[in-house]
Protein backbone atom coordinates (compact mmCIF):
# COMPACT_ATOMS: atom_id res chain seq x y z
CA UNK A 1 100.05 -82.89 -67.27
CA UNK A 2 96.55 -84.24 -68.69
CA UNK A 3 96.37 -82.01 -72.08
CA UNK A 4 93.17 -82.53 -73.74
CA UNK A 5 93.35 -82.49 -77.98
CA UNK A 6 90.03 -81.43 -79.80
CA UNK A 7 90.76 -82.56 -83.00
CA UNK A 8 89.14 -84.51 -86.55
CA UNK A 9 88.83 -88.40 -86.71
CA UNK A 10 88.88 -87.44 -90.17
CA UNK A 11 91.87 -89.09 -92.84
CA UNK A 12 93.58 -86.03 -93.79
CA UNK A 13 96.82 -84.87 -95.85
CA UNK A 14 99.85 -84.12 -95.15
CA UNK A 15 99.69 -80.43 -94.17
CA UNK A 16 97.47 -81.51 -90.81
CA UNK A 17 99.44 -85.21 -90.10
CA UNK A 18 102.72 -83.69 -89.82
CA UNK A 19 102.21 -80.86 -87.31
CA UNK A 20 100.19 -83.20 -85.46
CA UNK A 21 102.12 -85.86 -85.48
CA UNK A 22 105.06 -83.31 -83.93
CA UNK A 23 102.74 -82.32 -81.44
CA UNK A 24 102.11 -85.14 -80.20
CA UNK A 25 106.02 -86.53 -80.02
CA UNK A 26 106.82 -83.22 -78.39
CA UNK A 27 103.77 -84.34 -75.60
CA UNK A 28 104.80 -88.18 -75.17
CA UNK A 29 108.40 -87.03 -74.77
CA UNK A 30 107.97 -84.88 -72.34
CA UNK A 31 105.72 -87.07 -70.40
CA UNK A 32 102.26 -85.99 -70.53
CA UNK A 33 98.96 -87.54 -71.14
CA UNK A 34 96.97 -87.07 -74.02
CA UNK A 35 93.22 -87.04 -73.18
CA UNK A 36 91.39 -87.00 -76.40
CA UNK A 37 88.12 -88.62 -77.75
CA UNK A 38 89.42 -91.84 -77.93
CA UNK A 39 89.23 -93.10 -81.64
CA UNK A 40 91.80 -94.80 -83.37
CA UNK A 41 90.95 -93.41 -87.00
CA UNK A 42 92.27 -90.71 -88.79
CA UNK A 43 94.22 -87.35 -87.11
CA UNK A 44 93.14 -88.73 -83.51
CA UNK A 45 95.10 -92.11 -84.49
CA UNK A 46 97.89 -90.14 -85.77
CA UNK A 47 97.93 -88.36 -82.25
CA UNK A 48 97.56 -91.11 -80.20
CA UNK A 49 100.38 -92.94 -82.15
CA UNK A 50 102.82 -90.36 -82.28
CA UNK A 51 102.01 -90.10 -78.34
CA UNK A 52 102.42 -93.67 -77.67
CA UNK A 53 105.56 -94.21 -79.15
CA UNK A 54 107.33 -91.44 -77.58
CA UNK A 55 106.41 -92.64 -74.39
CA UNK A 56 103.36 -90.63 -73.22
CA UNK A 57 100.32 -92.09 -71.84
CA UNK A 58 96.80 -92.14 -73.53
CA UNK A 59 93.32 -91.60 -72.13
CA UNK A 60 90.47 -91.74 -74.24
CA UNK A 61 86.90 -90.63 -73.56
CA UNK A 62 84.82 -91.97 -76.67
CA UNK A 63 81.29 -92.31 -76.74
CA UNK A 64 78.75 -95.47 -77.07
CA UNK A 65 77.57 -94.89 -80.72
CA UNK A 66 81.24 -94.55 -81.49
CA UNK A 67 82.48 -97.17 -79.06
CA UNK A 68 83.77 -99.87 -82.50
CA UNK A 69 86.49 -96.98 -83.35
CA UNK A 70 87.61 -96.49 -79.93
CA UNK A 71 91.91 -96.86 -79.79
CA UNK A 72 92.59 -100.86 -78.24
CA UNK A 73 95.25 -100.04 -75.71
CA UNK A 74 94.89 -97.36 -74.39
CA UNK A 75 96.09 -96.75 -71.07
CA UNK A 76 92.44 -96.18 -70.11
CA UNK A 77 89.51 -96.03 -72.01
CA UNK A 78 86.06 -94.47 -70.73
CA UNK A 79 82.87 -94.87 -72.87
CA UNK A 80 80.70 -92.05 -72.35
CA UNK A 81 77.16 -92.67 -72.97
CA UNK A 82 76.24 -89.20 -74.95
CA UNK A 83 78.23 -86.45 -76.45
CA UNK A 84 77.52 -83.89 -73.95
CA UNK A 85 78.84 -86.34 -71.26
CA UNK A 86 81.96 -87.18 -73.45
CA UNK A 87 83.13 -83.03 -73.49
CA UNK A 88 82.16 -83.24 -69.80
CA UNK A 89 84.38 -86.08 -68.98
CA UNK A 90 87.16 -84.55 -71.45
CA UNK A 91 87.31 -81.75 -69.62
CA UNK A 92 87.21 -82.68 -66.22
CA UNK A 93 90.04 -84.87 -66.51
CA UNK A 94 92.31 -82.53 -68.98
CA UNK A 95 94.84 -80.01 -67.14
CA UNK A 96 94.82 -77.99 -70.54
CA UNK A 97 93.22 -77.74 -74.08
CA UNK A 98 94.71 -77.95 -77.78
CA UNK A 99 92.30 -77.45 -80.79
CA UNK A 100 93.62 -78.48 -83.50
CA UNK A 101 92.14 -79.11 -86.88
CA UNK A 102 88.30 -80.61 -86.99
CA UNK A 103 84.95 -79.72 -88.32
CA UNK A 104 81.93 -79.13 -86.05
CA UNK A 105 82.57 -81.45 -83.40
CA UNK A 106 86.20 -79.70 -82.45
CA UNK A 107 84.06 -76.13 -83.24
CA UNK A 108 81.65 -77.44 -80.29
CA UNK A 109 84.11 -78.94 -78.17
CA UNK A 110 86.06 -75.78 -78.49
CA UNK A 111 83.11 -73.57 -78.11
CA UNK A 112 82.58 -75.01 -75.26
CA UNK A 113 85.49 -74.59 -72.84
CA UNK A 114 85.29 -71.10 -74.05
CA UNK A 115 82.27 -70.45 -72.73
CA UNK A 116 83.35 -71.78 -69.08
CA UNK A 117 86.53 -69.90 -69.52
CA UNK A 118 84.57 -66.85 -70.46
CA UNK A 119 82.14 -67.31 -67.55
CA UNK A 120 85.20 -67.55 -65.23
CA UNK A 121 83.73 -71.56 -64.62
CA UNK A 122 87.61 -72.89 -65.65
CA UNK A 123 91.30 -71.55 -65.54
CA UNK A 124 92.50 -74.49 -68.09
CA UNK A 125 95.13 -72.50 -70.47
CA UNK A 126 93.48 -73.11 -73.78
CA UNK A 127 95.71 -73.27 -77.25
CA UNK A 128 94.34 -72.84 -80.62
CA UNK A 129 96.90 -74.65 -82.64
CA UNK A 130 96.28 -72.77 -86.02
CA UNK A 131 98.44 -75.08 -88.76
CA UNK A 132 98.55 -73.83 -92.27
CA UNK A 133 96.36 -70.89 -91.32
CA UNK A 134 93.17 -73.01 -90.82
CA UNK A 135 91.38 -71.19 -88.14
CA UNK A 136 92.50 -67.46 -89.59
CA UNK A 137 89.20 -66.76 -90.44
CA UNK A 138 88.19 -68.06 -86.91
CA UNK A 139 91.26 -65.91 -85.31
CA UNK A 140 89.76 -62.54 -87.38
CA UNK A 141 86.13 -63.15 -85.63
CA UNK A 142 87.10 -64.35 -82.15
CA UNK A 143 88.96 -60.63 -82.56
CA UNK A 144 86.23 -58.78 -83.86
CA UNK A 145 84.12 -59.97 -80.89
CA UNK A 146 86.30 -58.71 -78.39
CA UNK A 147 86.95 -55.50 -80.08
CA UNK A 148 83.03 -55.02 -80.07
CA UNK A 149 82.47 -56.00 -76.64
CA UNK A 150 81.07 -59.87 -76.82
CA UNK A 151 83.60 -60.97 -74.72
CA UNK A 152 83.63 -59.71 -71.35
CA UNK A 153 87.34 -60.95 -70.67
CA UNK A 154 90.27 -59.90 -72.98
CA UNK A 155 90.73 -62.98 -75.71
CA UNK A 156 94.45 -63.31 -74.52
CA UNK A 157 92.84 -64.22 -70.77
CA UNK A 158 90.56 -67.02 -72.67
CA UNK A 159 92.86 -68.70 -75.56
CA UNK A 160 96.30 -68.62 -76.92
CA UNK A 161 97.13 -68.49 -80.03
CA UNK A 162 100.33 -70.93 -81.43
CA UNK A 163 101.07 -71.19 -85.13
CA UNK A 164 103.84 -74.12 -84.33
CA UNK A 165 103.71 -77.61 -82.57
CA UNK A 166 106.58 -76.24 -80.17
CA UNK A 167 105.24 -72.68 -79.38
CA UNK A 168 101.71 -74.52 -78.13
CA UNK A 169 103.16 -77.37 -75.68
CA UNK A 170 105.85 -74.63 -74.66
CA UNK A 171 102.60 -71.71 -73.76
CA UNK A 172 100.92 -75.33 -71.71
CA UNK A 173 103.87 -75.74 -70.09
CA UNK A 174 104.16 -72.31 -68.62
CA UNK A 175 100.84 -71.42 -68.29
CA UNK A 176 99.97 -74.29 -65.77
């Protein structure tokens, strides 16, 4: 399975390495690829590395202005020229999605395969990987808009919600 990661290129401690890092043996082991956004600095290196050395396979999409951080071998490597064509091409070739930690470009990434699930445009399960409670605050208002009506599909039918390395790769796994 192609499982795409939305995640930070940014250097970060412990509490987000180490859940990633398991994530992403747990992926390589059982022989997936990871499709992510290709750089080879901060939590997307510690993905990619924890992928690559448990055996999985890596396929970056990474964009031209960001093209100097992109991961050298990579199984493949494909150099978008924009951002909008770089969550295209993410998507298209992913069989599933994991957010994990990130600022605004995992918020917009994720955002955005919402919005085709929600519009009934993809069926790719869709994890929110919520370590150390990061995305609570994003968990209480994704439920306040379906209890108010701004989603016209229940939240369960658009995004899972895993608190543990395991319990995400495990909901993929069935779900597809």
């Amino acid at each position: 399975m192609n499982i795409c990661v939305f995640l930070s290129a940014a250097d970060l401690d412990e509490r987000y390495t180490r859940p990633a890092r398991e994530f992403a043996e747990l992926l390589g082991r059982a022989g997936h690829t990871l499709v992510w956004g290709g750089s080879d600095v901060g939590l997307m290196k510690v993905v990619a590395d924890g992928v690559q050395e448990a055996g999985g396979r890596l396929l970056g999409v990474s964009v031209e202005f960001l093209a100097n951080k992109a991961r050298p071998g990579a199984d493949e490597m494909v150099i978008a020229p924009d951002l909008a064509e770089r969550k295209r091409l993410l998507l298209e070739k992913a069989d599933a999605v994991v957010i994990m930690v990130g600022g605004t470009g995992t918020l917009d990434e994720a955002t955005e395969i919402l919005e085709l699930k929600k519009h009934g445009r993809t069926d790719k399960p869709v994890v929110l990987l919520n370590t150390e409670g990061f995305y609570d605050g994003l968990q209480t208002q994704f439920r306040r808009m379906e209890a108010e009506g701004f989603l016209p599909r229940p939240l369960a039918e658009l995004m899972f919600f895993a608190d543990e390395p395991a319990a995400a790769l495990a909901h993929l796994e069935s779900a597809t």
